[in-house]
C-alpha atoms as a PDB file:
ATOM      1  CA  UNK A   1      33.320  -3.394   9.246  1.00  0.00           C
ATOM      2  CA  UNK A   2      31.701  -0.935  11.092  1.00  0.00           C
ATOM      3  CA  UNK A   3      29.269   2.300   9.953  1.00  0.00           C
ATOM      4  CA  UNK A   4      27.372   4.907  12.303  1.00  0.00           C
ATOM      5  CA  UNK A   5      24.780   6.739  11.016  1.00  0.00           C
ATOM      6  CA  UNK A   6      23.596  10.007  12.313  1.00  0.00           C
ATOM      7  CA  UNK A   7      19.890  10.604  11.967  1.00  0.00           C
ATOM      8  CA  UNK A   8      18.426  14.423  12.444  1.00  0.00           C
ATOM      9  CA  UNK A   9      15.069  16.046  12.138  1.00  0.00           C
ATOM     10  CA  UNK A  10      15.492  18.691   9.628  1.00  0.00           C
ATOM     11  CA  UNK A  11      15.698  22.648  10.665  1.00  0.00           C
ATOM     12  CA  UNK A  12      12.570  23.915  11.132  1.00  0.00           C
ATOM     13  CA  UNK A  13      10.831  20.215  11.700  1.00  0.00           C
ATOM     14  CA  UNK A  14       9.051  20.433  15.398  1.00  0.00           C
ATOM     15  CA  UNK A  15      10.480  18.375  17.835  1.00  0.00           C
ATOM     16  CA  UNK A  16       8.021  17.534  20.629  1.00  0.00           C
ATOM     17  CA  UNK A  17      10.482  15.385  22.134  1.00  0.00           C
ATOM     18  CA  UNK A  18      13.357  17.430  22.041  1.00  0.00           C
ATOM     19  CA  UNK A  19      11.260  20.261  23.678  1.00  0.00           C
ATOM     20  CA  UNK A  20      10.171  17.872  26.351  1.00  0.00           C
ATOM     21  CA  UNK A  21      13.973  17.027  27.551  1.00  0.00           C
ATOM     22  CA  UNK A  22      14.369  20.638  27.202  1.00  0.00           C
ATOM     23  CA  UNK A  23      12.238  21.536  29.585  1.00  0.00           C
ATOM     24  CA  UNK A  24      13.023  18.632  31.892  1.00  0.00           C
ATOM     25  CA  UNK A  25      16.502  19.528  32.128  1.00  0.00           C
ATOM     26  CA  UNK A  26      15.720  23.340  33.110  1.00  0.00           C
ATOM     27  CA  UNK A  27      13.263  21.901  35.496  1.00  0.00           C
ATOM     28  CA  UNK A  28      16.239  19.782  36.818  1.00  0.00           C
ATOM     29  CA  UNK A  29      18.242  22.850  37.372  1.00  0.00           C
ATOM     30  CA  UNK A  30      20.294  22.910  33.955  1.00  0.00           C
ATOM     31  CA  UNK A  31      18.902  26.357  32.870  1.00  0.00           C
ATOM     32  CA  UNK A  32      21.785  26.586  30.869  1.00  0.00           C
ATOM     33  CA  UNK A  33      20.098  24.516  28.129  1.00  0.00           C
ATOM     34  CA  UNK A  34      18.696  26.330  25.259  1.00  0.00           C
ATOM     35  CA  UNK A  35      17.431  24.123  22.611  1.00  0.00           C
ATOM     36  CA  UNK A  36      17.158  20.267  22.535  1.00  0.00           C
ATOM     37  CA  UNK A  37      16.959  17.899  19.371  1.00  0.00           C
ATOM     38  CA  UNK A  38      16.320  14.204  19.545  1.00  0.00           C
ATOM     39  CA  UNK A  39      17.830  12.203  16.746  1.00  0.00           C
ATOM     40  CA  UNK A  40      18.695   8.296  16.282  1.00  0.00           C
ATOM     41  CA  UNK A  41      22.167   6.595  16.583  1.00  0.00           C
ATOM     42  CA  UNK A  42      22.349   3.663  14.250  1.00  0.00           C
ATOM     43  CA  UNK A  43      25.302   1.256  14.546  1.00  0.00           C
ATOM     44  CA  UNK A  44      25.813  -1.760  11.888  1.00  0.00           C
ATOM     45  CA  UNK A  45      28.295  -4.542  11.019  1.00  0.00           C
ATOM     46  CA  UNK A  46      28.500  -4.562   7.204  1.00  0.00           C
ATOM     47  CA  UNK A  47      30.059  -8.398   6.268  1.00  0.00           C
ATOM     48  CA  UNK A  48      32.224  -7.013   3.354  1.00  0.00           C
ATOM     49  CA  UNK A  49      31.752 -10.396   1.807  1.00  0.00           C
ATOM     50  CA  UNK A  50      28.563  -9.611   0.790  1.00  0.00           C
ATOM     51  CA  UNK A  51      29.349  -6.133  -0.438  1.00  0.00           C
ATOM     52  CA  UNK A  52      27.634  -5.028  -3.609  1.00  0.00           C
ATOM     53  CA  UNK A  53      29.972  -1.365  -4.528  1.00  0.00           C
ATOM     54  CA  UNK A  54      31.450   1.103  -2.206  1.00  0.00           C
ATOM     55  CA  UNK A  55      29.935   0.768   1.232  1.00  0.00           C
ATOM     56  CA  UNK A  56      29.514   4.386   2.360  1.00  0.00           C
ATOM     57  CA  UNK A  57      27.383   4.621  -1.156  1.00  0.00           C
ATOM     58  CA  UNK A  58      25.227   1.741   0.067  1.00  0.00           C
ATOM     59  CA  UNK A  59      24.785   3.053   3.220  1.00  0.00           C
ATOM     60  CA  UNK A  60      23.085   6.090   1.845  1.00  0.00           C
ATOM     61  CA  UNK A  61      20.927   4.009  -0.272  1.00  0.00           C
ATOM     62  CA  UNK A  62      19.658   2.461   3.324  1.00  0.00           C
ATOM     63  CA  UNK A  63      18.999   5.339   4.549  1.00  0.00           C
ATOM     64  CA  UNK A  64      16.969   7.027   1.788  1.00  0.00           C
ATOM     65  CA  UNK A  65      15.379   3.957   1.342  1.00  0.00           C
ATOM     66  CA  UNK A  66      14.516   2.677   5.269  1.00  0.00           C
ATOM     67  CA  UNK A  67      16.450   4.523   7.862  1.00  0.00           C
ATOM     68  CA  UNK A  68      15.759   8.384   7.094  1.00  0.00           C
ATOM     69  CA  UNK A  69      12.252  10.143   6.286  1.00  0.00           C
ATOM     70  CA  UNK A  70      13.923  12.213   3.561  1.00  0.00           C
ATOM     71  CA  UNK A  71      11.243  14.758   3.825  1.00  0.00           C
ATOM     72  CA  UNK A  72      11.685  15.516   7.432  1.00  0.00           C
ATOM     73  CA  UNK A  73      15.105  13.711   8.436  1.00  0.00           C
ATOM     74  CA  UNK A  74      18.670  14.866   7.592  1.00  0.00           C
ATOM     75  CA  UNK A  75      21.572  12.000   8.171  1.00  0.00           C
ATOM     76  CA  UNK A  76      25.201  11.826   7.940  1.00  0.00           C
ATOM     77  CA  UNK A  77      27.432   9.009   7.678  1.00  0.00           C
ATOM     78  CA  UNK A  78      30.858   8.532  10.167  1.00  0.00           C
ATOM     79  CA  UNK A  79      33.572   6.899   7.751  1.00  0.00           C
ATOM     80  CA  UNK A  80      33.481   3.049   8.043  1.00  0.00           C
ATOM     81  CA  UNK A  81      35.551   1.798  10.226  1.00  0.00           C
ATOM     82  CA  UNK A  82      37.457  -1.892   9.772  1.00  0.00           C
END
């Protein structure tokens, strides 16, 4: 099965990155563009045969425990997907 994971920098958490495409963008002529976050896409194949409890549950553990920096990182978890 399949699981996407969302990964955010908290509100409030500078984004040095996010203002850098920011400003690239207006420089390219999209002036239209406010505000710019940078996050991380994660995409993995959970083998169900090796499943230890519900799976969205153990991909939360993941990320608190390896994918997220719960003190400046927010994530969110799409519903697996067979």
């Amino acid at each position: 099965m399949k699981v996407a994971v969302h990964v955010t920098l908290k509100p409030g958490i500078l984004d040095p990155q996010g203002q850098a495409v920011a400003q690239a963008l207006r420089r390219l002529g999209f002036a239209e563009v406010a505000d710019v976050r940078v996050g991380k896409y994660i995409e993995m194949k959970i083998d169900s045969a090796h499943m230890q409890g519900d799976v969205r549950e153990r991909v939360e553990q993941m990320c608190r425990r390896l994918l997220a920096n719960p003190v400046l990182e927010d994530f969110s978890i799409e519903d697996p997907t067979p």
